[in-house]
ModelCIF file with pLDDT and N, C-alpha, C, O atoms, coordinates in Angstrom:
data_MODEL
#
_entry.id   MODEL 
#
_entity.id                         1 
_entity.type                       polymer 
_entity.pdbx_number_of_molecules   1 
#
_entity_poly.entity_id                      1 
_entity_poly.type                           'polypeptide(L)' 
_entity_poly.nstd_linkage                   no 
_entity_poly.nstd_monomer                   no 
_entity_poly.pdbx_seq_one_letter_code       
;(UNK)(UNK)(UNK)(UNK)(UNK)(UNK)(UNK)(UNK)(UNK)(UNK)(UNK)(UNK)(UNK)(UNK)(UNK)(UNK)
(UNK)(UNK)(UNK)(UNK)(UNK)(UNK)(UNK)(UNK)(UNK)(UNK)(UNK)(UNK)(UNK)(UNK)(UNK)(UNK)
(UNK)(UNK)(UNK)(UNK)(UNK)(UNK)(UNK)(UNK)(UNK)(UNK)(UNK)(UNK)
;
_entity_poly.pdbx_seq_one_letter_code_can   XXXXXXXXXXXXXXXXXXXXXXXXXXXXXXXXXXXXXXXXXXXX 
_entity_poly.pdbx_strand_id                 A 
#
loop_
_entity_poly_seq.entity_id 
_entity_poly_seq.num 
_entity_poly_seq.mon_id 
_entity_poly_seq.hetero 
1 1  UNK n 
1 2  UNK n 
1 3  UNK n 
1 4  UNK n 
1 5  UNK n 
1 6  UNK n 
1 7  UNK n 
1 8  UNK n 
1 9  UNK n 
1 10 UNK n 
1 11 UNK n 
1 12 UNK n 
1 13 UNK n 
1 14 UNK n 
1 15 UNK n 
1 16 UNK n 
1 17 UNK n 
1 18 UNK n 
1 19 UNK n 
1 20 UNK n 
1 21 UNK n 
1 22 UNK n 
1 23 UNK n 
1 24 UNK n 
1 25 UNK n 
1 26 UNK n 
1 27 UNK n 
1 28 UNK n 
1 29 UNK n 
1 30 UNK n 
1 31 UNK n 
1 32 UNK n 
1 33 UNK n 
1 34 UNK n 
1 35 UNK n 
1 36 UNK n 
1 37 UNK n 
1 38 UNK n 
1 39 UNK n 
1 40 UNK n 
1 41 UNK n 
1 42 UNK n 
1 43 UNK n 
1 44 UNK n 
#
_struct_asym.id          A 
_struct_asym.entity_id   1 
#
loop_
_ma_qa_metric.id 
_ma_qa_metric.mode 
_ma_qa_metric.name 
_ma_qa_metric.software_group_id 
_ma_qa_metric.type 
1 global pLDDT . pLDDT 
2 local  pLDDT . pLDDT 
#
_ma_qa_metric_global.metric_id      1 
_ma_qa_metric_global.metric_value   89.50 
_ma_qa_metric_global.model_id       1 
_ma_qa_metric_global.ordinal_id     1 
#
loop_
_ma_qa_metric_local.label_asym_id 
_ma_qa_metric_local.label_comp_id 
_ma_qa_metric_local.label_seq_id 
_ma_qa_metric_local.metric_id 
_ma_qa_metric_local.metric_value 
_ma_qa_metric_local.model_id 
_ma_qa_metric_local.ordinal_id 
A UNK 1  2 91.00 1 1  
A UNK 2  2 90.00 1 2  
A UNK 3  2 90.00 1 3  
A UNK 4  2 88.00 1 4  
A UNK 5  2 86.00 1 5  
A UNK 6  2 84.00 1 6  
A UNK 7  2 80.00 1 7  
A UNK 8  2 78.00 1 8  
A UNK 9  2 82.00 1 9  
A UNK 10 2 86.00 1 10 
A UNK 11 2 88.00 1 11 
A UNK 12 2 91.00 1 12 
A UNK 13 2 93.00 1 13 
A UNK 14 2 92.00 1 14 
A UNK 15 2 92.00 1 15 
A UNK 16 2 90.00 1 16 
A UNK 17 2 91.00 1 17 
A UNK 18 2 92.00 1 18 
A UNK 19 2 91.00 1 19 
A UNK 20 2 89.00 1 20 
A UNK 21 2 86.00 1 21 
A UNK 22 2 89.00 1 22 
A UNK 23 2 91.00 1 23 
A UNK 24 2 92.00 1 24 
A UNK 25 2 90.00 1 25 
A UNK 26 2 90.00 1 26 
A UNK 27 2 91.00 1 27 
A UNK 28 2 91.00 1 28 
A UNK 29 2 92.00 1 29 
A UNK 30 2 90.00 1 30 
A UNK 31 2 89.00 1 31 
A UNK 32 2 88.00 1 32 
A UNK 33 2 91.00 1 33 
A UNK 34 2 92.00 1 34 
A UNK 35 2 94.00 1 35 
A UNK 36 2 93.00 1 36 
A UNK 37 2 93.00 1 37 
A UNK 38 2 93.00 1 38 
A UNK 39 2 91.00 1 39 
A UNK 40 2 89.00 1 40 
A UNK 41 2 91.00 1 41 
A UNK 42 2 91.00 1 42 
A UNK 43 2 91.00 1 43 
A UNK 44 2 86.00 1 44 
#
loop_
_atom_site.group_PDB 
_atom_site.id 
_atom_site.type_symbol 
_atom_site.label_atom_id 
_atom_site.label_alt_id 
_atom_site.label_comp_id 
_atom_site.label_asym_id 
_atom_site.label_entity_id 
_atom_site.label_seq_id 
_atom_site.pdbx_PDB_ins_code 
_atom_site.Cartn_x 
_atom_site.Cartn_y 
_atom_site.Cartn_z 
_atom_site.occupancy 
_atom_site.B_iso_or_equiv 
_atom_site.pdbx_formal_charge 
_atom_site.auth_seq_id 
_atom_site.auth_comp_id 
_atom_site.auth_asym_id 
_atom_site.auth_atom_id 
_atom_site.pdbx_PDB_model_num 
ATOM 1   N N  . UNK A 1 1  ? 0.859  -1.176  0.000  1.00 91.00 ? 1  UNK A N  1 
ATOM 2   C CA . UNK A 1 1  ? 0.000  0.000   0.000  1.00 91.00 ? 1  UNK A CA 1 
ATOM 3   C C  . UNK A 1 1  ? 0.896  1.227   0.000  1.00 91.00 ? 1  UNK A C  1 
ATOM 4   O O  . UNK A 1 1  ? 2.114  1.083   -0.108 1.00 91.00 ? 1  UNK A O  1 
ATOM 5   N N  . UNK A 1 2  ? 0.402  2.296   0.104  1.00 90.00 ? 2  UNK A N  1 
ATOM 6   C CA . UNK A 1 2  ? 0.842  3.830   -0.199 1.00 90.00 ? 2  UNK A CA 1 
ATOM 7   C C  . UNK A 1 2  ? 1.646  3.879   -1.520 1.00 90.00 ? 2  UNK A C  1 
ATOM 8   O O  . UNK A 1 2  ? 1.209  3.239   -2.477 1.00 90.00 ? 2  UNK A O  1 
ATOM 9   N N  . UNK A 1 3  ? 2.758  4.572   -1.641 1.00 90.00 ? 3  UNK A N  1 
ATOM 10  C CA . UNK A 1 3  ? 3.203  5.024   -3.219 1.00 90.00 ? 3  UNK A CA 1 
ATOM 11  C C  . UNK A 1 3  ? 3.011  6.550   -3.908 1.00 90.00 ? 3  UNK A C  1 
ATOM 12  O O  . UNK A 1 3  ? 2.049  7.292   -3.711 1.00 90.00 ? 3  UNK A O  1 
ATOM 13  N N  . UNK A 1 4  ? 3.664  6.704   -4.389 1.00 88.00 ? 4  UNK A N  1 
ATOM 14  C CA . UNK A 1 4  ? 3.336  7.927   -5.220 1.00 88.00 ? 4  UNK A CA 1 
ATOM 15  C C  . UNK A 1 4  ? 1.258  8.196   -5.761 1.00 88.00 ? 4  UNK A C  1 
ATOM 16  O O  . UNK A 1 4  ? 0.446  7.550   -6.424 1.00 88.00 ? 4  UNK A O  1 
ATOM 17  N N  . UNK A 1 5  ? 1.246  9.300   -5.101 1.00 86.00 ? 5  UNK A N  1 
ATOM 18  C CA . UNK A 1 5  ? -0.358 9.229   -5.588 1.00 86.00 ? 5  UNK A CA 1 
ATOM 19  C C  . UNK A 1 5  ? -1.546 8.777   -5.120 1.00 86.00 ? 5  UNK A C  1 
ATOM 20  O O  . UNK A 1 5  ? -2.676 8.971   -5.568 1.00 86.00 ? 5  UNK A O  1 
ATOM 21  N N  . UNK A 1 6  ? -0.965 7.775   -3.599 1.00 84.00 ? 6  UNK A N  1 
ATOM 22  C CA . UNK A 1 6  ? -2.318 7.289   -3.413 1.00 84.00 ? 6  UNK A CA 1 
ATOM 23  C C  . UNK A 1 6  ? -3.228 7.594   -2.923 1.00 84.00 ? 6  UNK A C  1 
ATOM 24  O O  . UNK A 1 6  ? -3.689 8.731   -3.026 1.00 84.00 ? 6  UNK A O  1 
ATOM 25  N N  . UNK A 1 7  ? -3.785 6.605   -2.202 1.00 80.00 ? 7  UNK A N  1 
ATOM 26  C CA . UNK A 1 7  ? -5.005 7.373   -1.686 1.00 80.00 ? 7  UNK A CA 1 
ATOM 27  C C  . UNK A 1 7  ? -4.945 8.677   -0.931 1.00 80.00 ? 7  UNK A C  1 
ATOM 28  O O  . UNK A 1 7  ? -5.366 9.787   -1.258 1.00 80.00 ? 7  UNK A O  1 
ATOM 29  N N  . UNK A 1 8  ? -4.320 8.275   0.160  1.00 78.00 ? 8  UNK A N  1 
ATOM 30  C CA . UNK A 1 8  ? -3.079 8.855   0.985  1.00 78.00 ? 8  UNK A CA 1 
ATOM 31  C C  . UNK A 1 8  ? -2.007 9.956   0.720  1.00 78.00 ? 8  UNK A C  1 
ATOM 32  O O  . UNK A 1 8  ? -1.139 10.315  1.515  1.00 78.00 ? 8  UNK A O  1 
ATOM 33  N N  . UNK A 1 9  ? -2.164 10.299  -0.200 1.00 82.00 ? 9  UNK A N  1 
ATOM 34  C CA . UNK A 1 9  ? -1.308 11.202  -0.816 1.00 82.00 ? 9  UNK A CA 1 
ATOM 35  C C  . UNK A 1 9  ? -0.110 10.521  -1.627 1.00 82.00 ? 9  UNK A C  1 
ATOM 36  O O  . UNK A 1 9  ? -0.300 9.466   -2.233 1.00 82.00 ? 9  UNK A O  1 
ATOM 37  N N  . UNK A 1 10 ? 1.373  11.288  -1.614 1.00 86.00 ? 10 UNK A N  1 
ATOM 38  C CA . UNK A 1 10 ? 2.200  10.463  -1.467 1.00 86.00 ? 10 UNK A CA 1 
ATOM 39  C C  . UNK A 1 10 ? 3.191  10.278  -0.194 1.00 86.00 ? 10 UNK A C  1 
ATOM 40  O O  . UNK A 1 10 ? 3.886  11.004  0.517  1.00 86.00 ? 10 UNK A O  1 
ATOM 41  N N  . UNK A 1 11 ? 2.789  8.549   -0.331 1.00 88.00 ? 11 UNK A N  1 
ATOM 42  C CA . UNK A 1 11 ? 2.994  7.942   0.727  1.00 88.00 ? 11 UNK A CA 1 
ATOM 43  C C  . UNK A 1 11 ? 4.669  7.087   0.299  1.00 88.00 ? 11 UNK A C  1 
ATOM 44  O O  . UNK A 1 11 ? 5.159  7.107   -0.830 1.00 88.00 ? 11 UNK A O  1 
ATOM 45  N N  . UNK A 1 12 ? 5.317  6.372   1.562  1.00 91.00 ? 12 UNK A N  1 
ATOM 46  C CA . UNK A 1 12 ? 6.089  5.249   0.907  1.00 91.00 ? 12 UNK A CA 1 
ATOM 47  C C  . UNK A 1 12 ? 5.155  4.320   1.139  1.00 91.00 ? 12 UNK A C  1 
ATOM 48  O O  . UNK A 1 12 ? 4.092  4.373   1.759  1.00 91.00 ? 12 UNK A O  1 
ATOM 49  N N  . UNK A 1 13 ? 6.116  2.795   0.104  1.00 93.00 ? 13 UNK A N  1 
ATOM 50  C CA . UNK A 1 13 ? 5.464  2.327   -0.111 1.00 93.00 ? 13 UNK A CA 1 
ATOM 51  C C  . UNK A 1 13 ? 5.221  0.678   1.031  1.00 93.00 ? 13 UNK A C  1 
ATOM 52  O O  . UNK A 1 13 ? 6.223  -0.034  0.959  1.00 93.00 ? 13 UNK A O  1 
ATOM 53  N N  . UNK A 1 14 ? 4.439  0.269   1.682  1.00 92.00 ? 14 UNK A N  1 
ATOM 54  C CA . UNK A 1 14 ? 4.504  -0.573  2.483  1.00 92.00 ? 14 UNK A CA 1 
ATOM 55  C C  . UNK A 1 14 ? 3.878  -1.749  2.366  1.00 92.00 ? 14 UNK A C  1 
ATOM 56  O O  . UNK A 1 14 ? 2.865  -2.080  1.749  1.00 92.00 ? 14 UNK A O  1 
ATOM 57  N N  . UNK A 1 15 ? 4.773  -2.444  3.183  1.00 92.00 ? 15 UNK A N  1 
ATOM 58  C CA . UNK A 1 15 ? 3.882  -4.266  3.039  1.00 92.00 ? 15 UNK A CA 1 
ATOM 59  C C  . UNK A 1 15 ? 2.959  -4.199  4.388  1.00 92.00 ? 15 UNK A C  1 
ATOM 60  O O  . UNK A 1 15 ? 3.251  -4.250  5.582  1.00 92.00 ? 15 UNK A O  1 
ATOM 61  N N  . UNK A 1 16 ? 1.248  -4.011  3.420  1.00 90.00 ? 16 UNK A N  1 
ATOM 62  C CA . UNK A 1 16 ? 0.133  -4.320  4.448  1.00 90.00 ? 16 UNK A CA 1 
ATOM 63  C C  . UNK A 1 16 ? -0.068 -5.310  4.607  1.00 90.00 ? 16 UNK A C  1 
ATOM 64  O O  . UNK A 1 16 ? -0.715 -5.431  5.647  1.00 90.00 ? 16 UNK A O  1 
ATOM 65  N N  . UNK A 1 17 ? 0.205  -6.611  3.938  1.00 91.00 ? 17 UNK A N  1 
ATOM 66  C CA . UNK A 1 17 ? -0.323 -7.822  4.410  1.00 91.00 ? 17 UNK A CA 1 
ATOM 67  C C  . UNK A 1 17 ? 0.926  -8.982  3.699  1.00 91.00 ? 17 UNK A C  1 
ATOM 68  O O  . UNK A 1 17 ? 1.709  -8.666  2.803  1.00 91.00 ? 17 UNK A O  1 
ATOM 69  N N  . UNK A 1 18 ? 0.856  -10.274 4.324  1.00 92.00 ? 18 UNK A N  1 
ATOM 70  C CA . UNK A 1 18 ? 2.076  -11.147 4.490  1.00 92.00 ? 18 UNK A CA 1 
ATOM 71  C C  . UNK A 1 18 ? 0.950  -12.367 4.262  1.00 92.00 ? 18 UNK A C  1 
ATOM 72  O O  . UNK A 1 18 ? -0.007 -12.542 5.017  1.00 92.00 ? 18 UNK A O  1 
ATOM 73  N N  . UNK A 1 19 ? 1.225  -13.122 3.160  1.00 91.00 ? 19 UNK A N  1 
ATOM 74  C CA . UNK A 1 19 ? 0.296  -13.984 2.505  1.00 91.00 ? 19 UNK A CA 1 
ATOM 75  C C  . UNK A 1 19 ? 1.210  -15.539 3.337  1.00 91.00 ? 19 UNK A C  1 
ATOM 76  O O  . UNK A 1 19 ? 2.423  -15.748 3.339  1.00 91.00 ? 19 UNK A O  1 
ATOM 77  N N  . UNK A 1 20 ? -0.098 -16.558 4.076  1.00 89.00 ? 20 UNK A N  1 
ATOM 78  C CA . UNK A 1 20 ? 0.848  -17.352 5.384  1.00 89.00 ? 20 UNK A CA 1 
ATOM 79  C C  . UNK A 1 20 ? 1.430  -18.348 4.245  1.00 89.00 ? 20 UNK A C  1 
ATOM 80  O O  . UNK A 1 20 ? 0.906  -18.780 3.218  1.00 89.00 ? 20 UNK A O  1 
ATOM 81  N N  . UNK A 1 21 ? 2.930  -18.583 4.909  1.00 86.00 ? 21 UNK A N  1 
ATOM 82  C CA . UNK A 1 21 ? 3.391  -19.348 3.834  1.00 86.00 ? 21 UNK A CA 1 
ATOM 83  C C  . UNK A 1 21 ? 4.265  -19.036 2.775  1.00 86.00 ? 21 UNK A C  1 
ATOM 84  O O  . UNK A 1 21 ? 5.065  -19.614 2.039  1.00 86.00 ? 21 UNK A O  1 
ATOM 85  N N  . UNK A 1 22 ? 3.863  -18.022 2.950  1.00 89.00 ? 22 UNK A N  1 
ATOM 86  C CA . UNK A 1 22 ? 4.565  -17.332 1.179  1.00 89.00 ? 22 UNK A CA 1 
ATOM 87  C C  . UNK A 1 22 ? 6.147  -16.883 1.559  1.00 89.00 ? 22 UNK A C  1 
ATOM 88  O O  . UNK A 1 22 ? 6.596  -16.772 2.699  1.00 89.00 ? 22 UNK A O  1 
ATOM 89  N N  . UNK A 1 23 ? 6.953  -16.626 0.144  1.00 91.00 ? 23 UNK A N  1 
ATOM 90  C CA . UNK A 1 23 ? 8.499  -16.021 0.364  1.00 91.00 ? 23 UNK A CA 1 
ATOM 91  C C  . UNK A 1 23 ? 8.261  -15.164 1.600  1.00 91.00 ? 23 UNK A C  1 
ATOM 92  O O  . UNK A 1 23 ? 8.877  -15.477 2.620  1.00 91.00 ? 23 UNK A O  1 
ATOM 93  N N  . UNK A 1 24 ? 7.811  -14.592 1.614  1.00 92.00 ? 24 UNK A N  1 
ATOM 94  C CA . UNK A 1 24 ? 7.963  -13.282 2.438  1.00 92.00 ? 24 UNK A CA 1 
ATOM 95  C C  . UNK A 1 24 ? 8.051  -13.354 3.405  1.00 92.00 ? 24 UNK A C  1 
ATOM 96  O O  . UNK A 1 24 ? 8.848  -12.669 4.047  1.00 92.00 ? 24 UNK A O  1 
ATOM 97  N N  . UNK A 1 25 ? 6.851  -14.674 4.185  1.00 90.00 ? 25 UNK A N  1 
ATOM 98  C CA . UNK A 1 25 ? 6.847  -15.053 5.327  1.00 90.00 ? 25 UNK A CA 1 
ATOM 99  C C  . UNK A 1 25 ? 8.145  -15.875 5.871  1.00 90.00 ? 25 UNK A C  1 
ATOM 100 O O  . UNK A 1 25 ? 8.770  -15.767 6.925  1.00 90.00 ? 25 UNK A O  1 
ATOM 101 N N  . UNK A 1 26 ? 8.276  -16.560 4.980  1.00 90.00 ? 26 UNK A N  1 
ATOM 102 C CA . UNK A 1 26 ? 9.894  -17.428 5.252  1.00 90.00 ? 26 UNK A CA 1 
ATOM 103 C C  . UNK A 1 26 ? 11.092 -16.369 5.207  1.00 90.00 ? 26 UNK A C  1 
ATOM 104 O O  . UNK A 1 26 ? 12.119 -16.774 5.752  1.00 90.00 ? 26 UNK A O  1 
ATOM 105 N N  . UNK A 1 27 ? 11.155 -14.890 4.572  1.00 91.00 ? 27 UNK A N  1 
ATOM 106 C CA . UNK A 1 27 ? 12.273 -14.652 4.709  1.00 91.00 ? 27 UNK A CA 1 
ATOM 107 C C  . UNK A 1 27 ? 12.143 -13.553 5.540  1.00 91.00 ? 27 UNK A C  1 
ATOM 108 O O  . UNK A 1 27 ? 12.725 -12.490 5.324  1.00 91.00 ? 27 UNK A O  1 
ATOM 109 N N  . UNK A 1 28 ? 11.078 -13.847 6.900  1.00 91.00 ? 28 UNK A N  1 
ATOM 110 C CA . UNK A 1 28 ? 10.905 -12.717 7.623  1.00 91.00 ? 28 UNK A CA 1 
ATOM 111 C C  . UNK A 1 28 ? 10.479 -11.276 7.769  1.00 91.00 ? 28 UNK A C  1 
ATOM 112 O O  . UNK A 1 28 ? 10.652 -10.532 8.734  1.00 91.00 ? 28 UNK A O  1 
ATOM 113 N N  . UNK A 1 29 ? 9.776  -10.990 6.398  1.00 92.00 ? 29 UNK A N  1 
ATOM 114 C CA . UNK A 1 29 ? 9.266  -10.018 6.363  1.00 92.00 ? 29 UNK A CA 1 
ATOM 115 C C  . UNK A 1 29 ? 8.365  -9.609  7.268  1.00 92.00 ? 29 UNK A C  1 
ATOM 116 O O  . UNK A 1 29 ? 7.911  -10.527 7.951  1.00 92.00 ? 29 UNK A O  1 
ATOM 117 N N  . UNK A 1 30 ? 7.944  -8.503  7.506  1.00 90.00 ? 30 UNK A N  1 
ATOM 118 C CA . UNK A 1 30 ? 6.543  -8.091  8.453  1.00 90.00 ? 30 UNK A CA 1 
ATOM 119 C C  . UNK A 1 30 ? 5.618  -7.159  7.949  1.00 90.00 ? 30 UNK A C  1 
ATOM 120 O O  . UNK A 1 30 ? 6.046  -6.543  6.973  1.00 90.00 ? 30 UNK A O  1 
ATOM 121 N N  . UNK A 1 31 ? 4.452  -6.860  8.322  1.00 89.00 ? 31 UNK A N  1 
ATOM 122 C CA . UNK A 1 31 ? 3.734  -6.206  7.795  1.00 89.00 ? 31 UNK A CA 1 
ATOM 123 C C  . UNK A 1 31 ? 4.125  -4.699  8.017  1.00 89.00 ? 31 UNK A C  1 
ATOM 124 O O  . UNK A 1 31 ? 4.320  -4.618  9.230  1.00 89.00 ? 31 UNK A O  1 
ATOM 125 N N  . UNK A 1 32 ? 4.308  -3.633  7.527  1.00 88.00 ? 32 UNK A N  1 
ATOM 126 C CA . UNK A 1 32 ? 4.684  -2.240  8.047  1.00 88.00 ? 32 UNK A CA 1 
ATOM 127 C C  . UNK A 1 32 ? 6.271  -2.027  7.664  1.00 88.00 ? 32 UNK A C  1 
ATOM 128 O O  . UNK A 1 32 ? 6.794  -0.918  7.780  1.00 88.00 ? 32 UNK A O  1 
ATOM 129 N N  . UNK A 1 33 ? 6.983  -3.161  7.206  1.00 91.00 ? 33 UNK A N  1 
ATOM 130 C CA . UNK A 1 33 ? 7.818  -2.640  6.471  1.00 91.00 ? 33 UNK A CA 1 
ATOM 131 C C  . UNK A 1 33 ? 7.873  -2.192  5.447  1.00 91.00 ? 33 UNK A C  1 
ATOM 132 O O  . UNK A 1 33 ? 7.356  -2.765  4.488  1.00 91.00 ? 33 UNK A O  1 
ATOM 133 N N  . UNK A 1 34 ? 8.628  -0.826  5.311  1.00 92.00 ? 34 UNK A N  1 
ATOM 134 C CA . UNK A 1 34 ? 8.548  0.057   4.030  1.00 92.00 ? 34 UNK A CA 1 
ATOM 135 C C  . UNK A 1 34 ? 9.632  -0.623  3.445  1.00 92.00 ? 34 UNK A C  1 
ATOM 136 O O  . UNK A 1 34 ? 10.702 -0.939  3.964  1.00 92.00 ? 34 UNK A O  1 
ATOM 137 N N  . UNK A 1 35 ? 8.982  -0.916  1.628  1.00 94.00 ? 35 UNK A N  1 
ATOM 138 C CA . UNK A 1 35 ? 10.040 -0.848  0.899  1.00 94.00 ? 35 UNK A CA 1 
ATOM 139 C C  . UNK A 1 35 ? 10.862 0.037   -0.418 1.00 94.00 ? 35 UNK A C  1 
ATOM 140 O O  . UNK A 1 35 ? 10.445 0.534   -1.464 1.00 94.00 ? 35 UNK A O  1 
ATOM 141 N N  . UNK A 1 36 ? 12.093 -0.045  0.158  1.00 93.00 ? 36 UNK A N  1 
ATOM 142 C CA . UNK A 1 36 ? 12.835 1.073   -0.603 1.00 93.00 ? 36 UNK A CA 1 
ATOM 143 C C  . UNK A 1 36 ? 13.108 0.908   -2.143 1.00 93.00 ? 36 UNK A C  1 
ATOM 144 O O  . UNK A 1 36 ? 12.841 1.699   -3.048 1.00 93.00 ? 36 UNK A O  1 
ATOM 145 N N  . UNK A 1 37 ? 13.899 -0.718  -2.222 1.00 93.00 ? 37 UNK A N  1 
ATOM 146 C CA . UNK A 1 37 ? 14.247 -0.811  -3.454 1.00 93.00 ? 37 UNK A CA 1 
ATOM 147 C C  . UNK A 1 37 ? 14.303 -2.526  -3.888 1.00 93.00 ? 37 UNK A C  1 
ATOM 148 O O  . UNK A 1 37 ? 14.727 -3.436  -3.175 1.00 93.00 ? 37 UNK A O  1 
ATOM 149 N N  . UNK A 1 38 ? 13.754 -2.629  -5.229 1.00 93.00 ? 38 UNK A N  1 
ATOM 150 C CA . UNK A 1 38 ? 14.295 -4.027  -5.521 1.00 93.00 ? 38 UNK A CA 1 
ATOM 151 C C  . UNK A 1 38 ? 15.192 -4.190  -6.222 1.00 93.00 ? 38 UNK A C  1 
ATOM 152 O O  . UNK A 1 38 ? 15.631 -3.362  -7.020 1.00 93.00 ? 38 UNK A O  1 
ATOM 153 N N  . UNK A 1 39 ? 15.626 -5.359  -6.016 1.00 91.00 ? 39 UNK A N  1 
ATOM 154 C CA . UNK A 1 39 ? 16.888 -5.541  -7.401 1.00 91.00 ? 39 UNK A CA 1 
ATOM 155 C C  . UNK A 1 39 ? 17.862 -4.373  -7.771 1.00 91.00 ? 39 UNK A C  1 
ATOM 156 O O  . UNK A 1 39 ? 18.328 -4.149  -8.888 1.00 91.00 ? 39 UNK A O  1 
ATOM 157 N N  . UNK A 1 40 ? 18.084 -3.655  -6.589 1.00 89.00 ? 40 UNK A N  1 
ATOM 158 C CA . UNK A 1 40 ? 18.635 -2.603  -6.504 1.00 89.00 ? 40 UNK A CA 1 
ATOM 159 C C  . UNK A 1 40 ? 17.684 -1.299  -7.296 1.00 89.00 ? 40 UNK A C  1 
ATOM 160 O O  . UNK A 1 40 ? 18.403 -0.331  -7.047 1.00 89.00 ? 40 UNK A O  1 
ATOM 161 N N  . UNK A 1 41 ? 17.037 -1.002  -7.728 1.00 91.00 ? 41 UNK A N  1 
ATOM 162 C CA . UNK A 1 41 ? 16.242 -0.114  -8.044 1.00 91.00 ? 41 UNK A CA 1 
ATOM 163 C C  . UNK A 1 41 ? 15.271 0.559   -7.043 1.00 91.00 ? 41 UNK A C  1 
ATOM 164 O O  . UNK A 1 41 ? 14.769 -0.185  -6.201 1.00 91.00 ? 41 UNK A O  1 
ATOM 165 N N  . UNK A 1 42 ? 14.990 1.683   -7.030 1.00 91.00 ? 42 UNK A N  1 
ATOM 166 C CA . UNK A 1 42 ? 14.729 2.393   -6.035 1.00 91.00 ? 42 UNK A CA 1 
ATOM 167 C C  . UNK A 1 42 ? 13.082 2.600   -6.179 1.00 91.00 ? 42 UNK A C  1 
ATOM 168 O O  . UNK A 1 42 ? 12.620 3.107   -7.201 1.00 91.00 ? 42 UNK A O  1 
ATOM 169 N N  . UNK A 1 43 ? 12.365 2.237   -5.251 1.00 91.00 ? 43 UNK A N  1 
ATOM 170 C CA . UNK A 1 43 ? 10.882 2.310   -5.393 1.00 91.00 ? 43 UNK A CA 1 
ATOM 171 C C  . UNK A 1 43 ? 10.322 3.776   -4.819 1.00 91.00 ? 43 UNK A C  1 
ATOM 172 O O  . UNK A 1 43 ? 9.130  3.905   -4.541 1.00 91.00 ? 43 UNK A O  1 
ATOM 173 N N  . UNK A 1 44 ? 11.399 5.007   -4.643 1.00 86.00 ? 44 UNK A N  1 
ATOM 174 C CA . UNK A 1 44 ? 10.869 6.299   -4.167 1.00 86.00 ? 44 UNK A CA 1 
ATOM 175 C C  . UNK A 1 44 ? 9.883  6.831   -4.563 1.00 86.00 ? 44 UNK A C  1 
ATOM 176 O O  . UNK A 1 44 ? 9.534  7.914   -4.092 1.00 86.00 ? 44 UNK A O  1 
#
């Protein structure tokens, strides 16, 4: 959720929800972490 534009204005961008089971959950992610960049590319 959030991002350039959203509802919210602009927001960063965050993990609202953690699907049970999934990569994310195995590599410790949490919900409310903002993310910056993938694959080295920058999600500002």
């Amino acid at each position: 959720e959030g991002g350039r534009g959203s509802i919210q204005g602009d927001r960063p961008l965050v993990i609202n929800r953690i699907f049970k089971g999934g990569a994310a959950e195995q590599s410790g992610l949490r919900c409310g972490d903002e993310l910056l960049q993938v694959m080295g590319v920058s999600l500002h």
